[in-house]
Protein backbone atom coordinates (compact mmCIF):
# COMPACT_ATOMS: atom_id res chain seq x y z
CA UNK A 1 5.20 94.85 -10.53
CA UNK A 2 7.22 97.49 -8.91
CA UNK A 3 7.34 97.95 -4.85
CA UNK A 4 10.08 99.93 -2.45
CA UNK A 5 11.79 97.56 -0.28
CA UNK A 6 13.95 99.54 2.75
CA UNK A 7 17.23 97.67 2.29
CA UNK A 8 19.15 99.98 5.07
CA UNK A 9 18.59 102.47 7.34
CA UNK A 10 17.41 106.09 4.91
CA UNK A 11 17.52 103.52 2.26
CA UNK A 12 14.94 102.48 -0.59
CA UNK A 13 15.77 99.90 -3.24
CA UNK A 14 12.81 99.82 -6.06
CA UNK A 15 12.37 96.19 -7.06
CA UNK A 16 10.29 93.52 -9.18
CA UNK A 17 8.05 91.54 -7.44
CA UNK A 18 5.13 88.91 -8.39
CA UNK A 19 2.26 90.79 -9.61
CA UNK A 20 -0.89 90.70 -6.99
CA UNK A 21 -3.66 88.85 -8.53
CA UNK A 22 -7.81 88.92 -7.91
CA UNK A 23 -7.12 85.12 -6.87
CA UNK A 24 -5.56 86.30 -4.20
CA UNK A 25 -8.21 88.69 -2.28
CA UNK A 26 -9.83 86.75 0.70
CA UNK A 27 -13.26 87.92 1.65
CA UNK A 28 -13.98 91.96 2.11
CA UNK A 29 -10.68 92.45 0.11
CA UNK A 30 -9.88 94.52 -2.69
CA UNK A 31 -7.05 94.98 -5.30
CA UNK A 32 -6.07 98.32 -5.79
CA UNK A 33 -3.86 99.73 -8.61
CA UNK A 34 -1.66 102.69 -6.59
CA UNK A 35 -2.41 106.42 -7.64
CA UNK A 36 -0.90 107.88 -4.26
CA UNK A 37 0.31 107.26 -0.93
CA UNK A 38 0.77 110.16 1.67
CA UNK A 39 4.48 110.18 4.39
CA UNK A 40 2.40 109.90 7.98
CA UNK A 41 5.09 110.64 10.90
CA UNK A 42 4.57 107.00 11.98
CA UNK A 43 6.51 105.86 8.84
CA UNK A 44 9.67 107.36 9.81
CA UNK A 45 11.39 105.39 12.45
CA UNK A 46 10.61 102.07 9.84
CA UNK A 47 12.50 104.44 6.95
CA UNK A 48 14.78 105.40 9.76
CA UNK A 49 16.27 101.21 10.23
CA UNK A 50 14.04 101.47 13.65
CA UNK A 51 12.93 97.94 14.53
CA UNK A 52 8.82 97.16 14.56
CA UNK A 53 6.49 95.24 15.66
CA UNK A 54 4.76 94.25 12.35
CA UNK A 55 4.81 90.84 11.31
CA UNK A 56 7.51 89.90 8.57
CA UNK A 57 9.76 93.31 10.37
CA UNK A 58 13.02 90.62 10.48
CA UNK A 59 15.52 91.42 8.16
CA UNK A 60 19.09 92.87 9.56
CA UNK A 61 19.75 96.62 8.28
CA UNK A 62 16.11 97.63 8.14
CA UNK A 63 12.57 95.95 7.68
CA UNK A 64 13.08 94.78 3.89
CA UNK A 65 9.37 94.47 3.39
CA UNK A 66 7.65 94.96 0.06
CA UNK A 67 5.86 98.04 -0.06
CA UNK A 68 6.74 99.56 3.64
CA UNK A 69 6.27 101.67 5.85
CA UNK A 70 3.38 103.33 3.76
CA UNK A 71 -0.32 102.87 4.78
CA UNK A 72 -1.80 106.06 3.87
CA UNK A 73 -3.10 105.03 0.37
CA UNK A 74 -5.37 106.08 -2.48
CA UNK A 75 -5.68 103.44 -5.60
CA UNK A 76 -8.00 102.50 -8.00
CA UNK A 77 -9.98 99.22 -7.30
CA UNK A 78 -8.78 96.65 -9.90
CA UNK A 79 -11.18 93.83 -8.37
CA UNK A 80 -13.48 93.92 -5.23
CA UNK A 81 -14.66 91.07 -2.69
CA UNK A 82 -16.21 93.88 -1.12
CA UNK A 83 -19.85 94.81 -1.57
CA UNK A 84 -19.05 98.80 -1.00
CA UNK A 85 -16.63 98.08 -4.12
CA UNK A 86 -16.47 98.22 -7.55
CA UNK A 87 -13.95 97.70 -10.00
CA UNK A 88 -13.24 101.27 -11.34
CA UNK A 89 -14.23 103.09 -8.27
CA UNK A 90 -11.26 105.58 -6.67
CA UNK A 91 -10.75 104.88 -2.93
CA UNK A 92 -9.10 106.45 -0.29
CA UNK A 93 -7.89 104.61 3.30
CA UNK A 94 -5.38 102.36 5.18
CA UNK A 95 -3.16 100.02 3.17
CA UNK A 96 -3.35 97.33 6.37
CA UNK A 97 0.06 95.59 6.54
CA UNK A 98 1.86 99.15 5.68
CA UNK A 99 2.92 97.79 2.40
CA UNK A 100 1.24 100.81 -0.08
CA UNK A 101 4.45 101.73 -1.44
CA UNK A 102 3.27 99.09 -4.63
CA UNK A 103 2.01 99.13 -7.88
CA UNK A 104 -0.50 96.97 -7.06
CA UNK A 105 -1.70 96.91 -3.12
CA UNK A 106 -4.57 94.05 -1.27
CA UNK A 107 -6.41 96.29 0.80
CA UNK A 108 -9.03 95.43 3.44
CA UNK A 109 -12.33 97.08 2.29
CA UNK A 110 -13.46 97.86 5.94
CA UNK A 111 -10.86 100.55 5.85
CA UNK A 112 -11.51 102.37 2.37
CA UNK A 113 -13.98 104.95 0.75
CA UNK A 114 -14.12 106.28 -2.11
CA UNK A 115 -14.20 110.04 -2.45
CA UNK A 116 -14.59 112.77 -4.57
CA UNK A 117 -13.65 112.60 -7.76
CA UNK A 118 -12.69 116.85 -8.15
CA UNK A 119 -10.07 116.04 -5.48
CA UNK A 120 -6.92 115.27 -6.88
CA UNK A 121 -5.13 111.59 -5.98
CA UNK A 122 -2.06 113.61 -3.59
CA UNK A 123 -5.16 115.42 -2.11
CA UNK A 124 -7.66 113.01 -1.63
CA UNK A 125 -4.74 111.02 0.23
CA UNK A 126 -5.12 113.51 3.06
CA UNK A 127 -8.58 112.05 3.86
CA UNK A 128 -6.73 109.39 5.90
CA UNK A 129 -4.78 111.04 8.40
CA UNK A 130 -8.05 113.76 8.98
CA UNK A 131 -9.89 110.68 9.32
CA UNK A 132 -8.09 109.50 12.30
CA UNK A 133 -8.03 113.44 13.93
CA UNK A 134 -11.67 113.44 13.43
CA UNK A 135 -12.53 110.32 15.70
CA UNK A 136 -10.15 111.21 18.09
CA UNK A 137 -11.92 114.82 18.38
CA UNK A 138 -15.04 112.43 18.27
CA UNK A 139 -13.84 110.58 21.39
CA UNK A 140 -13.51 114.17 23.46
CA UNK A 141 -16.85 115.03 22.94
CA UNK A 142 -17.84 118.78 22.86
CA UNK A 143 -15.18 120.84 22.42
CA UNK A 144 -16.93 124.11 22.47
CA UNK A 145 -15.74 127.22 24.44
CA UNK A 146 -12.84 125.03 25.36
CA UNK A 147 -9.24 125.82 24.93
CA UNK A 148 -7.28 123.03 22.93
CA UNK A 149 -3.36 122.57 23.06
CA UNK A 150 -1.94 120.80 20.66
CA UNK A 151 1.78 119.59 21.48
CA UNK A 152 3.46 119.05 17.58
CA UNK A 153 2.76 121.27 14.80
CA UNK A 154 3.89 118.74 12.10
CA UNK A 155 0.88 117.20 9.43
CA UNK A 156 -1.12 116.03 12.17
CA UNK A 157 -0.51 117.97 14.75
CA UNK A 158 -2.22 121.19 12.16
CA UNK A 159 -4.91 118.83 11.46
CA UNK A 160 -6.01 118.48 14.94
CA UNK A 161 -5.63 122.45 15.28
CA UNK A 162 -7.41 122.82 12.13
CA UNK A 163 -10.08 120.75 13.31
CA UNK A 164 -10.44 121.18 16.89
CA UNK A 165 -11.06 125.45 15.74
CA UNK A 166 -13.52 124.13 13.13
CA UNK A 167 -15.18 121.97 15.60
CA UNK A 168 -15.80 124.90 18.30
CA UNK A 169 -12.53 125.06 20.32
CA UNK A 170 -13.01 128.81 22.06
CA UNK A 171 -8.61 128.89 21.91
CA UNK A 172 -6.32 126.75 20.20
CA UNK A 173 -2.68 126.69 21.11
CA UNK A 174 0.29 125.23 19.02
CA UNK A 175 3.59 124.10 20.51
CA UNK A 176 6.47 122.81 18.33
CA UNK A 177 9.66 124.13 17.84
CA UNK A 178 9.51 124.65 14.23
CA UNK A 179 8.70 128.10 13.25
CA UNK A 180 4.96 127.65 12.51
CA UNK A 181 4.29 131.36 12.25
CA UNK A 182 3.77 131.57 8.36
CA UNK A 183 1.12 128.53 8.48
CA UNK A 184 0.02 128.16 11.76
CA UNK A 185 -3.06 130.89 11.70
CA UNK A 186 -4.36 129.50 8.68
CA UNK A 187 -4.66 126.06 10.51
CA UNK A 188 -6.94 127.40 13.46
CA UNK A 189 -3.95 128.06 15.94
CA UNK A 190 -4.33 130.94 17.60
CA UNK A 191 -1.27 130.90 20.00
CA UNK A 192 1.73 129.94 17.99
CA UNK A 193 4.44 128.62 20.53
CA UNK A 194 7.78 128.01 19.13
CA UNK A 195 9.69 125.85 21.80
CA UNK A 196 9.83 122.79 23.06
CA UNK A 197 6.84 121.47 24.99
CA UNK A 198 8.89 120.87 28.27
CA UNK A 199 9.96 124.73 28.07
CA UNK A 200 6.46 125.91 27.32
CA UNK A 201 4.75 123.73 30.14
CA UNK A 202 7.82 125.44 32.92
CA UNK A 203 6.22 129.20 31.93
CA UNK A 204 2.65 128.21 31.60
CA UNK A 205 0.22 130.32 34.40
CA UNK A 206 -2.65 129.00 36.16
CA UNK A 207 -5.10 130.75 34.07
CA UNK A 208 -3.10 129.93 30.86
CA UNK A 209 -3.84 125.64 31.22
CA UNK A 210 -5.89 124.17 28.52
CA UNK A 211 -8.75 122.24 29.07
CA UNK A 212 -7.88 119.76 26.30
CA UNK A 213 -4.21 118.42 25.60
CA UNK A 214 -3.64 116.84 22.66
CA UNK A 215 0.24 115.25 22.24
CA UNK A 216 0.44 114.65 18.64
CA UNK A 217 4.46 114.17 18.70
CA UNK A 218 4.72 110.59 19.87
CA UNK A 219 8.27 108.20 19.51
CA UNK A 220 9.57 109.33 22.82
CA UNK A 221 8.33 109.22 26.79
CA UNK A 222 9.05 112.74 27.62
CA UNK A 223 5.79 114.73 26.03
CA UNK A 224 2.78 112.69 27.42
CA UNK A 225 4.41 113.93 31.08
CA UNK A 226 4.61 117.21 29.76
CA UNK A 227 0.72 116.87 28.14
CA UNK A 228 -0.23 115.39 31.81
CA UNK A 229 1.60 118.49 33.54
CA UNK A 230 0.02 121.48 31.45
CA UNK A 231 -3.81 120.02 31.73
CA UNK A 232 -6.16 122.60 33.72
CA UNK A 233 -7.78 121.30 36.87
CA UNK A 234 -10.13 118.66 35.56
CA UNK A 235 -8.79 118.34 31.62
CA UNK A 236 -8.37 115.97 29.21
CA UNK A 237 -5.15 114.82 27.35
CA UNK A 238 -5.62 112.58 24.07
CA UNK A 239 -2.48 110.93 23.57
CA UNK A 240 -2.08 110.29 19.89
CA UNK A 241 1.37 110.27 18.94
CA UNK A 242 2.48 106.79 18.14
CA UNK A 243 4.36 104.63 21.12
CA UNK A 244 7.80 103.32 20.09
CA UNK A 245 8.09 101.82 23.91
CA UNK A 246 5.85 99.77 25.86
CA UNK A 247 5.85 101.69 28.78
CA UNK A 248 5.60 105.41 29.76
CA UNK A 249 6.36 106.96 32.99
CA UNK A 250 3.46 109.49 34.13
CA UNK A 251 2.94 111.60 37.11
CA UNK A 252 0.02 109.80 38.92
CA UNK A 253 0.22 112.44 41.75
CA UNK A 254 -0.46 114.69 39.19
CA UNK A 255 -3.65 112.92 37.67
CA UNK A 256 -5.13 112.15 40.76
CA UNK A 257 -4.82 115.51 42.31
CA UNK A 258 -5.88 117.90 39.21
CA UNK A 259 -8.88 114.94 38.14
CA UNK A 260 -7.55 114.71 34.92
CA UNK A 261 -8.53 111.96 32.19
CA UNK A 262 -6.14 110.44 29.61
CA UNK A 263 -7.54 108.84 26.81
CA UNK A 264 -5.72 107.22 23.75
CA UNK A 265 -6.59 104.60 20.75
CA UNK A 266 -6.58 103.61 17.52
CA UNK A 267 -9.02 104.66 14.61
CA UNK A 268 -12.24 102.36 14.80
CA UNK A 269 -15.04 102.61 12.21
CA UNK A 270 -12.80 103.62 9.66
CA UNK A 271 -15.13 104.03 6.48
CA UNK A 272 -17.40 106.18 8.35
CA UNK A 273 -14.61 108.44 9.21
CA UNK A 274 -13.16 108.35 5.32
CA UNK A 275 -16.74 109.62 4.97
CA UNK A 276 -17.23 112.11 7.60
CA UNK A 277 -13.21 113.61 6.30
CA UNK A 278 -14.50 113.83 2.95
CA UNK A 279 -17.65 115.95 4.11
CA UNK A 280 -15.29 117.47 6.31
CA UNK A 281 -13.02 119.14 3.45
CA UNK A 282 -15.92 119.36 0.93
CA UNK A 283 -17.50 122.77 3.30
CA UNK A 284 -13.91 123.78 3.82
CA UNK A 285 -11.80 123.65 0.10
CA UNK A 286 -8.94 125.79 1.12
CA UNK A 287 -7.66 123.03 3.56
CA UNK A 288 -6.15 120.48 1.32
CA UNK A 289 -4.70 122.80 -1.07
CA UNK A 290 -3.14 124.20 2.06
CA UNK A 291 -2.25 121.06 3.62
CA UNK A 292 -0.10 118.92 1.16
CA UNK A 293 2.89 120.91 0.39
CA UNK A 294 4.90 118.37 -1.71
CA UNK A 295 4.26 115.87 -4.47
CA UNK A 296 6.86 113.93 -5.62
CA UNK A 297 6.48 110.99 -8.32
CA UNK A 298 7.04 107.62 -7.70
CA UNK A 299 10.49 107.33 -8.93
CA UNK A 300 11.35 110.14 -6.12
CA UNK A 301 10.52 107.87 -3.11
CA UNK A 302 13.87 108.48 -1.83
CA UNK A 303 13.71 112.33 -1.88
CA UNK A 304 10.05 112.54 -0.45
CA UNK A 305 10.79 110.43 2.83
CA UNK A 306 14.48 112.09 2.93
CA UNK A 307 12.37 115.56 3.15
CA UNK A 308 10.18 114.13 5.54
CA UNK A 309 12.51 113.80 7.96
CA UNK A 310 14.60 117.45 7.81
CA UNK A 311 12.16 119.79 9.95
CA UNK A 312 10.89 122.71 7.66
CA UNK A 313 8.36 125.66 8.21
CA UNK A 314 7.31 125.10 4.81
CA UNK A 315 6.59 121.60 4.61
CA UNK A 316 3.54 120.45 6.08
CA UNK A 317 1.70 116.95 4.62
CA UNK A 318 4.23 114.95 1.23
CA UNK A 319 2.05 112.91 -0.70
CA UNK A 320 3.80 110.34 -3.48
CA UNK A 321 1.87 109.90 -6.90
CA UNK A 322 1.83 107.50 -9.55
């Protein structure tokens, strides 16, 4: 079966490898055969030669695993030991060891749903990555009347916008330096703020903080300190954005004395959330139309991630089909 292996740093390689078999699922597995995978901004320091911390993440130039740094998959279940799961069913969820980019992927059941069957595969792909923005809008609790920042308008940092507006934010602000003009209104953002977010945080007035900051950059130190710094007086800031270091320096003087709260993790009760995005998008059918940009086929790996890495107004979510 085919799979992308990254053989250098910006570098795919398409190769043969052993087909994936039924005799190979372990309990609550399935086997899915690929229809499309979707470029999450977590993928790109593994296409990037950036070194991991995923199992198997050894080899010398780049990661040279089968199938990575995809996990954002959609497939068609080829054989179930899952009891949500049939053969035949279309699914839509996490490809667990990042490996999606397969013809054939072993996923863990736990994290899949299947959805809609009017929603095309490069759509329907997107139910992932609002998945994960809806629990972490789940973990803030109310958010109505609030105001809502959002540091990174890239795919998920519009989702977030998107859905904190839908979900009752009062204001929603935007801050990435990409032009997000064209776009950003139609994503819930009412304040589009074109700069960086240690620039916007310097000019921000007392009356301008946000109750809620969300960083949705990630990969660097620099923006949780600049969440922490631009939270009202009693806020909250959601750090989503993925860690590349162990460590981040914050400004405890700052969190002590404004009684702010930081909260962060990972997506938990994934299948419920696959759910709740699908009913999510189902009362609102102009989003993923809006959302995913690009398609590119599977023969175009190369060009998709190469695009996902050049900052463009016009290029929001890149999903790969089959």
């Amino acid at each position: 079966m085919w799979a992308y292996r990254l053989v250098a740093p910006y570098t795919f390689a398409r190769v043969q490898i052993p087909e994936k078999t039924p005799d190979s699922l372990t309990d609550r597995q399935v086997l899915l055969r690929f229809l499309a995978a979707g470029i999450c901004g977590s993928d790109l320091p593994g296409f990037r030669g950036s070194k991991g911390r995923l199992p198997g993440d050894v080899g010398l130039r780049a990661a040279e695993m089968d199938g990575f740094p995809v996990h954002e998959v959609v497939g068609e279940v080829l054989a179930s030991r899952h009891p949500r799961h049939s053969v035949g069913d279309r699914v839509v969820g996490w490809a667990p060891g990042f490996d999606g980019l397969m013809e054939y992927v072993v996923a863990d059941g736990d994290g899949l749903a299947a959805y809609d069957r009017t929603l095309t595969p490069q759509h329907a792909v997107a139910l992932q990555p609002l998945a994960c923005v809806l629990y972490a809008l789940e973990q803030l609790g109310d958010l109505d009347g609030r105001h809502v920042a959002v540091l990174g308008q890239g795919s998920i940092g519009l989702l977030f916008s998107y859905a904190a507006k839908a979900l009752g934010a009062r204001h929603v602000t935007g801050v990435d330096p990409v032009d997000r003009d064209s776009v950003g209104n139609d994503f819930g953002v009412d304040t589009i703020v074109r700069a960086t977010s240690d620039r916007w945080v310097s000019h921000l007035g007392a009356d301008d903080r946000p109750d809620v900051v969300i960083e949705a950059v990630g990969h660097q130190v620099a923006t949780l300190g600049h969440a922490i710094e631009a939270a009202a007086f009693g806020g909250t800031v959601f750090y989503f954005g993925v860690p590349d270091d162990d460590s981040y320096p914050i400004s405890m003087r700052i969190m002590l004395r404004n009684n702010l709260t930081l909260k962060s993790g990972v997506t938990l009760d994934r299948r419920r959330m696959l759910v709740a995005a699908g009913e999510f998008v189902r009362a609102r059918p102009q989003l993923l139309p809006a959302y995913v940009t690009h398609t590119y086929g599977v023969d175009d790996v190369q060009d998709a991630f190469e695009l996902a890495c050049r900052p463009m107004p016009e290029r929001i979510k890149i999903a790969i089909v089959r």
